[in-house]
Protein backbone atom coordinates (compact mmCIF):
# COMPACT_ATOMS: atom_id res chain seq x y z
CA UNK A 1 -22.58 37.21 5.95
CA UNK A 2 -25.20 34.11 5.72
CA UNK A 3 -28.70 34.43 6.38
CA UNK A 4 -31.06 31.33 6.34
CA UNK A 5 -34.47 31.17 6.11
CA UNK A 6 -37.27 31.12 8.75
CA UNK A 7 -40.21 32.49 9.42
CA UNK A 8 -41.59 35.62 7.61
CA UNK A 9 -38.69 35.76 5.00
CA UNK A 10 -36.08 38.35 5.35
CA UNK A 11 -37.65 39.06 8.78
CA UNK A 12 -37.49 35.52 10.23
CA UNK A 13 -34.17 35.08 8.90
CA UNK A 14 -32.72 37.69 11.07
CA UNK A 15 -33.87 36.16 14.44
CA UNK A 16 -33.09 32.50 12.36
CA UNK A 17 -29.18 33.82 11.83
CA UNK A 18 -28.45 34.80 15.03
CA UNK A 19 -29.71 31.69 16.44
CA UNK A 20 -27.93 29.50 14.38
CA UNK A 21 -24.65 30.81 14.84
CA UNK A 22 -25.00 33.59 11.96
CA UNK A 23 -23.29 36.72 11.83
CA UNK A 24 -26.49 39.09 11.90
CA UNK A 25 -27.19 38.35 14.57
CA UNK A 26 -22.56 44.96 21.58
CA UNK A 27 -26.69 64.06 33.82
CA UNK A 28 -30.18 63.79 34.03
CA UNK A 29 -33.09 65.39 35.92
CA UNK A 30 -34.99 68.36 35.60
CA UNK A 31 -32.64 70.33 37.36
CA UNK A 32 -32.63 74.07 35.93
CA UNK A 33 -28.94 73.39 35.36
CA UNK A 34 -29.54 70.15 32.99
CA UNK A 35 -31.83 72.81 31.05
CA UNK A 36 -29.08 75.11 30.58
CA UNK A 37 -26.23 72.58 29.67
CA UNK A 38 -29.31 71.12 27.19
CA UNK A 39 -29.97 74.27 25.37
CA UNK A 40 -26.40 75.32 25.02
CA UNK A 41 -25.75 71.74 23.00
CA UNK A 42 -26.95 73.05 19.79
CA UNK A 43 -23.54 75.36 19.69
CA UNK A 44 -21.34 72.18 20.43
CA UNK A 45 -23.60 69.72 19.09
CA UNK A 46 -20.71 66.78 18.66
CA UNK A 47 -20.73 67.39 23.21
CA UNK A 48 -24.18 66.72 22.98
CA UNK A 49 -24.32 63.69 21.12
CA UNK A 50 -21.64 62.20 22.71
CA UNK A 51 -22.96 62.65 26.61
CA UNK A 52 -26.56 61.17 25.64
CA UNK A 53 -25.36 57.18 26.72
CA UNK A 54 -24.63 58.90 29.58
CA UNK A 55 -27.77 60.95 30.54
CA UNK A 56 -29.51 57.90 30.04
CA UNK A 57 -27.94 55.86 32.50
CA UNK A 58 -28.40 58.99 35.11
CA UNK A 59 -32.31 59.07 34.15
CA UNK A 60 -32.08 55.10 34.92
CA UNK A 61 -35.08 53.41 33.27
CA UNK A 62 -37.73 54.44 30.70
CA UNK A 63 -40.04 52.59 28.29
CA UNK A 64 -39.14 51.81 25.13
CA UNK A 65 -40.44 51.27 21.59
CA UNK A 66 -38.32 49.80 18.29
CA UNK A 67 -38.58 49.54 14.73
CA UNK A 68 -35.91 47.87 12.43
CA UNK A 69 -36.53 48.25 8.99
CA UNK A 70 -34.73 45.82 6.36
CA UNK A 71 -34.50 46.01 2.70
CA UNK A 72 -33.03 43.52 0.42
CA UNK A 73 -33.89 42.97 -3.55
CA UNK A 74 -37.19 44.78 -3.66
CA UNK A 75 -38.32 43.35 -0.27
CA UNK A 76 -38.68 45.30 2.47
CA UNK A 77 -40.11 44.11 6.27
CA UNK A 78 -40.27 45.75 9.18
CA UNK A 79 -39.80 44.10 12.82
CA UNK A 80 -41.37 45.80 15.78
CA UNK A 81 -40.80 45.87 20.01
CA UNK A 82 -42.04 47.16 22.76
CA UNK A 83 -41.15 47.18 26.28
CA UNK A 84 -38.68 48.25 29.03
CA UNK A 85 -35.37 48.92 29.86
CA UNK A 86 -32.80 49.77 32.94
CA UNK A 87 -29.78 51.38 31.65
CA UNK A 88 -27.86 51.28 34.58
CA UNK A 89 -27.76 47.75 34.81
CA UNK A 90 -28.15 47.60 30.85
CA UNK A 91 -31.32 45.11 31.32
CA UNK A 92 -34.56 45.00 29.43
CA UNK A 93 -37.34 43.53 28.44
CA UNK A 94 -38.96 43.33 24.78
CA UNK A 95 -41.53 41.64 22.99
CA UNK A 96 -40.78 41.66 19.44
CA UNK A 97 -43.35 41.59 16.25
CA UNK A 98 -42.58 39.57 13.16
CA UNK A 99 -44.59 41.00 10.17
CA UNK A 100 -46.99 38.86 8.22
CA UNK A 101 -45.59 37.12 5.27
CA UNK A 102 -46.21 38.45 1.88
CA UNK A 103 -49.03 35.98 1.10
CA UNK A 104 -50.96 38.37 4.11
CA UNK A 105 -50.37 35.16 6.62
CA UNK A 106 -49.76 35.86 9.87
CA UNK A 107 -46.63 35.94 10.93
CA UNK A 108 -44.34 34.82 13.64
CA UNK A 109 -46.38 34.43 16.97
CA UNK A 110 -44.78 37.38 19.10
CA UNK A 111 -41.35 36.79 20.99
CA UNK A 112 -40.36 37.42 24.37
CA UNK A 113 -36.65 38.74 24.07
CA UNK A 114 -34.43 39.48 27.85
CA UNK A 115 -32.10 41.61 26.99
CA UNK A 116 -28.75 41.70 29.79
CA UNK A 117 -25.26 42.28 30.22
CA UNK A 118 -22.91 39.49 27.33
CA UNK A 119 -26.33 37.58 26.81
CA UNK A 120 -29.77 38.22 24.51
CA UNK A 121 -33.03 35.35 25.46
CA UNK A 122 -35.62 34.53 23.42
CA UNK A 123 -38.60 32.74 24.02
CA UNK A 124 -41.69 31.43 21.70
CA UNK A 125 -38.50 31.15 19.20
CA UNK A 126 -40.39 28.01 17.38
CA UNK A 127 -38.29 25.94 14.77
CA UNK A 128 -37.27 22.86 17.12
CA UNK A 129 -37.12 24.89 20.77
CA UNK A 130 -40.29 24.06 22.66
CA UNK A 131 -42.64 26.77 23.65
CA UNK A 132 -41.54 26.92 27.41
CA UNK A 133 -37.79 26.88 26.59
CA UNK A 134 -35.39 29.79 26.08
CA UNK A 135 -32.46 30.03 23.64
CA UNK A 136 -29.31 32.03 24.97
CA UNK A 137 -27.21 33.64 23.35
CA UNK A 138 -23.57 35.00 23.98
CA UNK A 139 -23.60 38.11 22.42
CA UNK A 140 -19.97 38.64 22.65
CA UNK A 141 -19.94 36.10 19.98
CA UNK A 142 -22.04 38.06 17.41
CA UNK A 143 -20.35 39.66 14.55
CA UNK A 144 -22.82 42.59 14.55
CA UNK A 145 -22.38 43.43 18.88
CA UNK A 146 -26.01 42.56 19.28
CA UNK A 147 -26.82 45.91 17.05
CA UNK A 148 -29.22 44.11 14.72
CA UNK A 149 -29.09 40.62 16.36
CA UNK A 150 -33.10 39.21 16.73
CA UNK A 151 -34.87 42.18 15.06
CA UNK A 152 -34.02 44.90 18.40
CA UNK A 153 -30.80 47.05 18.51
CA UNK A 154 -30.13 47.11 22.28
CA UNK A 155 -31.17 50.35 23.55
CA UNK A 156 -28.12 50.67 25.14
CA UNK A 157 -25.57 49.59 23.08
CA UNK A 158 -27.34 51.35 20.31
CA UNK A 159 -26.79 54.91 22.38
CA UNK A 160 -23.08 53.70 23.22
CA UNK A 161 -22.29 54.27 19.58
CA UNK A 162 -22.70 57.77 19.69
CA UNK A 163 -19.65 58.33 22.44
CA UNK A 164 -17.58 58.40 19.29
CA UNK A 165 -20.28 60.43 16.90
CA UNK A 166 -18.12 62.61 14.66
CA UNK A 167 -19.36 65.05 11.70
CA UNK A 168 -22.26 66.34 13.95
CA UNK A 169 -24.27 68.79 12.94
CA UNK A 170 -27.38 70.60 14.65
CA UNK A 171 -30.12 69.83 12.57
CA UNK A 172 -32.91 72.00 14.50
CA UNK A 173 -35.61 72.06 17.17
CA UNK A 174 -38.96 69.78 16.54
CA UNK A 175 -41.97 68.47 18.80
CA UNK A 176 -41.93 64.57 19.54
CA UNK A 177 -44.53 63.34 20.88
CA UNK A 178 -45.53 66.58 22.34
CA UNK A 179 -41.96 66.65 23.88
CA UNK A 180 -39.69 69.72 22.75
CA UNK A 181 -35.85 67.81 21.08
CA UNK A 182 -33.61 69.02 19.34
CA UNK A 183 -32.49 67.15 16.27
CA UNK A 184 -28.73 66.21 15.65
CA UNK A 185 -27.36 64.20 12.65
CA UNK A 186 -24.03 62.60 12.27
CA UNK A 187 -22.10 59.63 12.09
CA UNK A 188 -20.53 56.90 14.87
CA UNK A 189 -18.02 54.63 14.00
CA UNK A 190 -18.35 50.67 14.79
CA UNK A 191 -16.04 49.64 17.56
CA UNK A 192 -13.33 47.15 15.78
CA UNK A 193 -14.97 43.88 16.91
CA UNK A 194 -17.71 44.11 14.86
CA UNK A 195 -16.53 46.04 11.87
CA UNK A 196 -16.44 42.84 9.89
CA UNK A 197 -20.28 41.96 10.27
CA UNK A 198 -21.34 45.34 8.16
CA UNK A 199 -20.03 46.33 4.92
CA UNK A 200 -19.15 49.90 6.29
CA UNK A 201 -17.25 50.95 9.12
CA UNK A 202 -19.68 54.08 10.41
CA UNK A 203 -23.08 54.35 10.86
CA UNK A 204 -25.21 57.33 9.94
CA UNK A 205 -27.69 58.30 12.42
CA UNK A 206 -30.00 60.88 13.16
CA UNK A 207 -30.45 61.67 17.16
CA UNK A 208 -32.91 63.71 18.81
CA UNK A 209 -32.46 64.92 22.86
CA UNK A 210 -34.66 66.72 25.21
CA UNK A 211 -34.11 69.65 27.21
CA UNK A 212 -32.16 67.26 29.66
CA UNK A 213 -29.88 65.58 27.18
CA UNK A 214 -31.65 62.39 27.39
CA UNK A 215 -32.15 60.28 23.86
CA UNK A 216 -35.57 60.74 23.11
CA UNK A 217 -35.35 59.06 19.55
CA UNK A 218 -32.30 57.47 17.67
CA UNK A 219 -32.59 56.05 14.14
CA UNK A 220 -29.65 54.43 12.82
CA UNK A 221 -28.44 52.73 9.17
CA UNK A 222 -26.69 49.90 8.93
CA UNK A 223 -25.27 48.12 5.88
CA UNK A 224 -24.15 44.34 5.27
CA UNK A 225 -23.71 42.21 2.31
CA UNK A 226 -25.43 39.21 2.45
CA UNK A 227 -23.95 36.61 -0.11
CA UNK A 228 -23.16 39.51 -2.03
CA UNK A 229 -26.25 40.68 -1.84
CA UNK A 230 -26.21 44.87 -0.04
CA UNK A 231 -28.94 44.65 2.97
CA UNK A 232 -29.46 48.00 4.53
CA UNK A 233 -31.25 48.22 7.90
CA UNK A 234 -32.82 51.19 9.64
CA UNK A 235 -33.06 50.68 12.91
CA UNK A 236 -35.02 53.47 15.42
CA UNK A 237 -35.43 53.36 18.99
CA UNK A 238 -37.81 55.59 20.94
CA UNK A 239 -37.59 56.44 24.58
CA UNK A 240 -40.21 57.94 26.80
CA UNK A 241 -41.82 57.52 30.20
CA UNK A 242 -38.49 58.07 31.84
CA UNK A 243 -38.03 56.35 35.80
CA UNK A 244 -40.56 53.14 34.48
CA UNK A 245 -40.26 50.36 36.59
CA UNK A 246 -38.31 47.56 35.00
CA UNK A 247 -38.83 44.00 35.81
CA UNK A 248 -35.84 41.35 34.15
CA UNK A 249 -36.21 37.83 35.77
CA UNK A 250 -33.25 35.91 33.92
CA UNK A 251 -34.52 32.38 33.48
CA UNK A 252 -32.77 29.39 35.34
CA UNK A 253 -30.65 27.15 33.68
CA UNK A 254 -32.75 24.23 33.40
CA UNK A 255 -35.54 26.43 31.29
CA UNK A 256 -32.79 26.89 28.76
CA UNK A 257 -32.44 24.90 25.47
CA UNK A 258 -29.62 23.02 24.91
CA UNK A 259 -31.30 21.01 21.90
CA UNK A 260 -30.58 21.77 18.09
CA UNK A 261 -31.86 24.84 16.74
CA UNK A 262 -33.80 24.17 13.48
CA UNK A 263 -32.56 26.84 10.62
């Protein structure tokens, strides 16, 4: 797997990678009935897990907030987002936080990422795409299924994973946020497509679901080599203010950049 430079180091080189043509970068309600299914998960807690994509898309929209940690060699950086998503029409909106570099310059100015259906946008991308452009890209292309691709793990695609979640285990109850989940760890494995961008085929994660079964938090860990060097990334997703409007305006054709991408 090839990274190249850009930006703020390790960080910038994810968003760089996937740009260039890298490999880094695919019931709800508050019905008394959800309550009851919800509390019974933590005797079949693999049934649990494997129905929260699903609860999701029946709760429709929320808000939501992302964190993916990298570490490589001693460095570590963490990329941040914040923003919106539909999950019935798998459609969001970020904007995503590139950490300062290590000097303590500021980093990356912050970028706008649309996130729909086969295709991630970016905007304020910088190296060679001017500041009212948008880069596309065709995520069905990416080694990693848009998991790590840009710095955000697709809320959706990230809660897709856990359909196949296998070795779960009921961890226990905790307060989020002020919000009563229950805590389930496990593994998912990676569909076949997009084995060959990590250097394992499952990824460990940790969920946690409210009383309705909806994915309040998911943090996963992913591993790639990177010319032979192991990167492992963390990536955690948190979902709240369920029913949020969500606003996606894809942008036309002619605001797209067709120029070459600097590395």
């Amino acid at each position: 797997m090839v990274m190249r430079q850009h930006g703020s180091g390790l960080a910038g080189a994810v968003v760089a990678a996937a740009l260039v043509g890298g490999v880094i970068a695919t019931a709800a309600g508050c019905g008394g009935a959800d309550t009851k299914v919800a509390r019974g998960a933590a005797e079949d807690p693999a049934a649990a897990v494997r129905t929260a994509a699903d609860r999701l898309v029946a709760a429709g929209s929320s808000r939501a907030t992302t964190s993916m940690e990298m570490a490589t060699g001693g460095t570590r950086v963490t990329i941040r987002g914040e923003g919106t998503y539909d999950f019935r029409r798998r459609s969001g909106q970020l904007t995503v936080m590139l950490p300062n570099s290590a000097s303590g310059a500021a980093g990356h100015p912050p970028i706008t990422e649309l996130l729909a259906p086969g295709a991630l946008y970016m905007k304020n991308r910088g190296a060679g795409v001017p500041a009212n452009k948008w880069v596309r890209i065709d995520t069905a292309t990416l080694a990693d299924g848009n998991l790590v691709t840009g710095g955000v793990t697709d809320p959706y695609t990230a809660a897709g994973l856990l359909r196949g979640a296998q070795g779960v285990t009921y961890v226990g109850e905790e307060n989020l946020a002020g919000t009563t989940v229950r805590h389930y760890r496990g593994s998912a494995p990676l569909p076949a497509q997009v084995t060959k961008g990590f250097s394992k085929g499952a990824v460990p994660f940790d969920a946690y679901l409210d009383e309705q079964g909806r994915l309040r938090k998911l943090r996963q860990q992913f591993s790639y080599a990177n010319q032979g060097r192991p990167v492992a990334v963390a990536s955690t997703t948190l979902l709240y203010g369920f029913g949020a409007a969500v606003s996606v305006r894809l942008p036309a054709g002619r605001d797209i950049f067709d120029g070459k991408i600097q590395p």
